[in-house]
C-alpha atoms as a PDB file:
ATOM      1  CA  UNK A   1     182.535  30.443 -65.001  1.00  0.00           C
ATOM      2  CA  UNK A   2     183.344  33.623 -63.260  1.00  0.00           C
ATOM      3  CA  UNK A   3     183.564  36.688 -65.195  1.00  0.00           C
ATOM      4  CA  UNK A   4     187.426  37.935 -65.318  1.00  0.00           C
ATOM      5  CA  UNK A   5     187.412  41.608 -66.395  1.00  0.00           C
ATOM      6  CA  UNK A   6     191.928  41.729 -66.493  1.00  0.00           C
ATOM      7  CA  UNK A   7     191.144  38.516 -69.240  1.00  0.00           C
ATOM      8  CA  UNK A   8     188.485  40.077 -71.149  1.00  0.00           C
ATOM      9  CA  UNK A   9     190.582  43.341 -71.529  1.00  0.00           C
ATOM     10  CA  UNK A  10     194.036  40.933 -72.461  1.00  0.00           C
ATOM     11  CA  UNK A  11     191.913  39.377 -75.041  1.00  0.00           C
ATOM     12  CA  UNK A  12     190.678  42.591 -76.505  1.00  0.00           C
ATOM     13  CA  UNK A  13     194.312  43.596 -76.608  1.00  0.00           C
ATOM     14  CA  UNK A  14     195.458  40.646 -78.564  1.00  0.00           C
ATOM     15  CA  UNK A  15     192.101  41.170 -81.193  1.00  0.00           C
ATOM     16  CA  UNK A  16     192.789  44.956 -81.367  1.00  0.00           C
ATOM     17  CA  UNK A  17     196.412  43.918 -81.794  1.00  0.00           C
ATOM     18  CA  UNK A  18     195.625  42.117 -84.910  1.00  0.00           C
ATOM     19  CA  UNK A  19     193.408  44.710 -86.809  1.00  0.00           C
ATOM     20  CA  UNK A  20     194.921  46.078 -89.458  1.00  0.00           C
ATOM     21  CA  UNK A  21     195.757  50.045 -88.937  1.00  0.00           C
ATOM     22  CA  UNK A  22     192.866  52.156 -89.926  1.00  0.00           C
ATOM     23  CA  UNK A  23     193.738  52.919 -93.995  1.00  0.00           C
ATOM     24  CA  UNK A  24     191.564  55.897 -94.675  1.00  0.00           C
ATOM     25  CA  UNK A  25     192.106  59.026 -92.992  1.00  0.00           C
ATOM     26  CA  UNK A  26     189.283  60.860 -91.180  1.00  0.00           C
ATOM     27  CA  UNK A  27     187.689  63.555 -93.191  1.00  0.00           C
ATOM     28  CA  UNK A  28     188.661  66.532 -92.897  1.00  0.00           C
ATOM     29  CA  UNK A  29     186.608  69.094 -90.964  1.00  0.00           C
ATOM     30  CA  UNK A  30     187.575  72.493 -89.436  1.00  0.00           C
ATOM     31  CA  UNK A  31     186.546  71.365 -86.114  1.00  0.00           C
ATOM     32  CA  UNK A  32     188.735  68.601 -85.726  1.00  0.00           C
ATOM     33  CA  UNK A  33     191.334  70.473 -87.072  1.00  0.00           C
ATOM     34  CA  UNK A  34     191.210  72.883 -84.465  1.00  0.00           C
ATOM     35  CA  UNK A  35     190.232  70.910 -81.567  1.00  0.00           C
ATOM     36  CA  UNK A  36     193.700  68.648 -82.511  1.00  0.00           C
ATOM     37  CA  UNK A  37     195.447  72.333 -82.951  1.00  0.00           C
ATOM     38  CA  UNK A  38     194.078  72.999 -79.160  1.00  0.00           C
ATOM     39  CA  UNK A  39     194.842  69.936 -77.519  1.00  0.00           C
ATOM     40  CA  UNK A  40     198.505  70.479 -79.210  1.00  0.00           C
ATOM     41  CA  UNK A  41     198.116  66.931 -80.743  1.00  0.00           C
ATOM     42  CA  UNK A  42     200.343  66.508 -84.053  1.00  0.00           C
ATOM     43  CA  UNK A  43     198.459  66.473 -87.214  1.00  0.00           C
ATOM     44  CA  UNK A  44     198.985  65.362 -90.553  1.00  0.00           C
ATOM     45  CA  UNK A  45     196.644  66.923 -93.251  1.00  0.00           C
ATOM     46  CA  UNK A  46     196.882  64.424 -96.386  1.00  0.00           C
ATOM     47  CA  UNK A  47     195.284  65.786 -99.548  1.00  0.00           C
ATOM     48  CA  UNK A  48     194.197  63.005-101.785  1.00  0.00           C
ATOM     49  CA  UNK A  49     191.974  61.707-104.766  1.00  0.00           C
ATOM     50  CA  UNK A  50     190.522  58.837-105.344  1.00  0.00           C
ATOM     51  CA  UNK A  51     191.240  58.420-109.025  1.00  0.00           C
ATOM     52  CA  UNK A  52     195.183  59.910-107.901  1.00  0.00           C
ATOM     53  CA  UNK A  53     197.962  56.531-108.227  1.00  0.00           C
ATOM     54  CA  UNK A  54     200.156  58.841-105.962  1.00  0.00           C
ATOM     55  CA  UNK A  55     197.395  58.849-103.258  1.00  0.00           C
ATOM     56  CA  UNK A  56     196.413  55.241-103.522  1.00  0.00           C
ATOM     57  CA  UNK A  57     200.889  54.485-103.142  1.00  0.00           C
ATOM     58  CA  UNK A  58     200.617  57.023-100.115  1.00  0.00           C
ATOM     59  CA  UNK A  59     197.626  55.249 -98.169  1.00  0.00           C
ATOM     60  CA  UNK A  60     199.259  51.918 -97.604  1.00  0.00           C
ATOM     61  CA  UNK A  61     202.476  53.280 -96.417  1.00  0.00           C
ATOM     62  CA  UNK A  62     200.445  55.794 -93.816  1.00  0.00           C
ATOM     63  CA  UNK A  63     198.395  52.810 -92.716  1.00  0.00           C
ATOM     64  CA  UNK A  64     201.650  51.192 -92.014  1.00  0.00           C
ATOM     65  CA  UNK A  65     202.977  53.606 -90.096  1.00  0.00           C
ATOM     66  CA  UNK A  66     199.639  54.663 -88.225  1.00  0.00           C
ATOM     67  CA  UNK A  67     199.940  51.138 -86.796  1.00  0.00           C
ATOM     68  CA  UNK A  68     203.528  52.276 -85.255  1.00  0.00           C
ATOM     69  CA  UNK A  69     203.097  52.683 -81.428  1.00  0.00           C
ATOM     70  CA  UNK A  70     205.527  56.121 -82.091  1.00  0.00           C
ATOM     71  CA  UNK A  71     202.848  57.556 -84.065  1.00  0.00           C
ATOM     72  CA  UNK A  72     199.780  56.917 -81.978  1.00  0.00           C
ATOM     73  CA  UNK A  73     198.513  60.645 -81.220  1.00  0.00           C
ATOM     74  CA  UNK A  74     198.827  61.805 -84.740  1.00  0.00           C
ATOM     75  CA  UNK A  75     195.411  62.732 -86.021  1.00  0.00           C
ATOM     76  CA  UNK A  76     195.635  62.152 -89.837  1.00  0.00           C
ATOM     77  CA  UNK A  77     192.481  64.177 -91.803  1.00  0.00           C
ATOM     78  CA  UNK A  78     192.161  63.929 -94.855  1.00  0.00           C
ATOM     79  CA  UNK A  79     191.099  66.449 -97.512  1.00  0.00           C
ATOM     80  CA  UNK A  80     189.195  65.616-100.878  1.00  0.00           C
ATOM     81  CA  UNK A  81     190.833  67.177-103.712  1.00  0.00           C
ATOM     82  CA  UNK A  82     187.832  67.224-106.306  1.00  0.00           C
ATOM     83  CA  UNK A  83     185.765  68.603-103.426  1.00  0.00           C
ATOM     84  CA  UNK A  84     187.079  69.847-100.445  1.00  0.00           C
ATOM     85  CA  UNK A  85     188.341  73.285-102.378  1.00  0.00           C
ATOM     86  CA  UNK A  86     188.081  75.411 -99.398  1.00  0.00           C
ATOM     87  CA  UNK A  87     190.108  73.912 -97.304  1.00  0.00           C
ATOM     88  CA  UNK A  88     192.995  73.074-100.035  1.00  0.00           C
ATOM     89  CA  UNK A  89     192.955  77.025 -99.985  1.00  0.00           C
ATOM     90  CA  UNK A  90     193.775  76.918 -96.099  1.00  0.00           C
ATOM     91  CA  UNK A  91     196.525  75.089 -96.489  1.00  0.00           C
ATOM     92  CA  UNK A  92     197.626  76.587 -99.693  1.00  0.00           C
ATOM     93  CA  UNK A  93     197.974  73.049-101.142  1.00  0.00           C
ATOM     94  CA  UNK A  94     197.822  72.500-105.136  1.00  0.00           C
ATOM     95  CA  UNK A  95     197.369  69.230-105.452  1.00  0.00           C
ATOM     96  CA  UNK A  96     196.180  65.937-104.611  1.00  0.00           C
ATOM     97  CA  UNK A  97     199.328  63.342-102.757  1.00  0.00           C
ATOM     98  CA  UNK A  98     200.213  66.570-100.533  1.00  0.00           C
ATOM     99  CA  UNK A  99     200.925  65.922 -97.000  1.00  0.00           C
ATOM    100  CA  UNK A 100     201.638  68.389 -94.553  1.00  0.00           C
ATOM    101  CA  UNK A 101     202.625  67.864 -90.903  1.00  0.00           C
ATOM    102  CA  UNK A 102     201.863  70.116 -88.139  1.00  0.00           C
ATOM    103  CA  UNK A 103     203.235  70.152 -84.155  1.00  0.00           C
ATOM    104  CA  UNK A 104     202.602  72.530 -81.521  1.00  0.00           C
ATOM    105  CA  UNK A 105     199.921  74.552 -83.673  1.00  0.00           C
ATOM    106  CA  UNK A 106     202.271  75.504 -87.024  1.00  0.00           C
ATOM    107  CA  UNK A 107     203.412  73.713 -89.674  1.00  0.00           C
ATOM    108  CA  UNK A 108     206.370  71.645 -89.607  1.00  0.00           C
ATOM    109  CA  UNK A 109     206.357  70.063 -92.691  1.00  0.00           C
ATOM    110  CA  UNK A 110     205.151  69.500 -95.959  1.00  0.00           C
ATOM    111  CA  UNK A 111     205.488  66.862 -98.930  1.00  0.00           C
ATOM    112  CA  UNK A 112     203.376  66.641-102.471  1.00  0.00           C
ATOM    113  CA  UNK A 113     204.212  63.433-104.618  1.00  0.00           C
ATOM    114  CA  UNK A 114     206.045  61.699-102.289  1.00  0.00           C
ATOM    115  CA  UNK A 115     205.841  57.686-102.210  1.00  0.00           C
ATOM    116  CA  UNK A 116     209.164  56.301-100.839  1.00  0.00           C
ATOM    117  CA  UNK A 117     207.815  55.131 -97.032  1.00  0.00           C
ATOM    118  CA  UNK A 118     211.095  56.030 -94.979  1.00  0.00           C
ATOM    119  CA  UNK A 119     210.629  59.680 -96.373  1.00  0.00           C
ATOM    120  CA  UNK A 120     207.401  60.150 -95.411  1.00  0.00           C
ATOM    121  CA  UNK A 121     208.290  58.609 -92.212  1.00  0.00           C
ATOM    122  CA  UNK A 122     210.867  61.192 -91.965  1.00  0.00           C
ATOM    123  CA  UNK A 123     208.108  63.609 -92.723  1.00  0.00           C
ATOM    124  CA  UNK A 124     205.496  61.999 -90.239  1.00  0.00           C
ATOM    125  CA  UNK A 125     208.451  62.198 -87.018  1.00  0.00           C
ATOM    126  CA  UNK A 126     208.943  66.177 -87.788  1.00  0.00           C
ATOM    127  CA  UNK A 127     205.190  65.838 -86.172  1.00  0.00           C
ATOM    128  CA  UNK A 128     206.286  64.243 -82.704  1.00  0.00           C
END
């Protein structure tokens, strides 16, 4: 049987289709932030904790909507509350369950506590 490179690449679609949307975040690093920041991609910068109930109500909802076709280009990182102290002081963010949205190089938007999905959808969009 021939090899059919258009119906290897359909079935990859329909496989890639089906994977469930990426739930963690990619950690954070300063050189992702800024390469994003150059290539003017939106960027949301989720501070979390693993022992935070906020955090663990956030991640299913930004799964969810990393899946959406409208929110393809956004580069979520994620920053580690107990440890990542440095860059909480970047962003001037407090607390763990903070998200803040950036587009065109500034800051757009920010949320802390926030678990109802179409706000931080809301939130997320302010990115495109």
């Amino acid at each position: 049987m021939p090899f059919r490179p258009a119906a290897a690449m359909a079935a990859l679609a329909v496989v890639a289709a089906a994977l469930p949307a990426r739930a963690d975040p990619a950690p954070y690093t300063d050189a992702a932030f800024e390469a994003a920041l150059a290539a003017g991609r939106p960027i949301l910068v989720a501070v979390s904790a693993p022992w935070c109930p906020i955090c663990k109500a956030q991640k299913p909802i930004l799964a969810k909507l990393a899946a959406d076709p409208r929110f393809r280009d956004l580069l979520v990182l994620d920053i580690d509350f107990d440890t990542r102290k440095e860059a909480m002081r970047r962003f001037e963010a407090r607390s763990q369950s903070t998200l803040i949205v950036f587009k065109g190089g500034r800051e757009v938007g920010r949320s802390v506590g926030e678990t109802q999905p179409e706000w931080i959808e809301g939130l997320l969009e302010k990115a495109l």
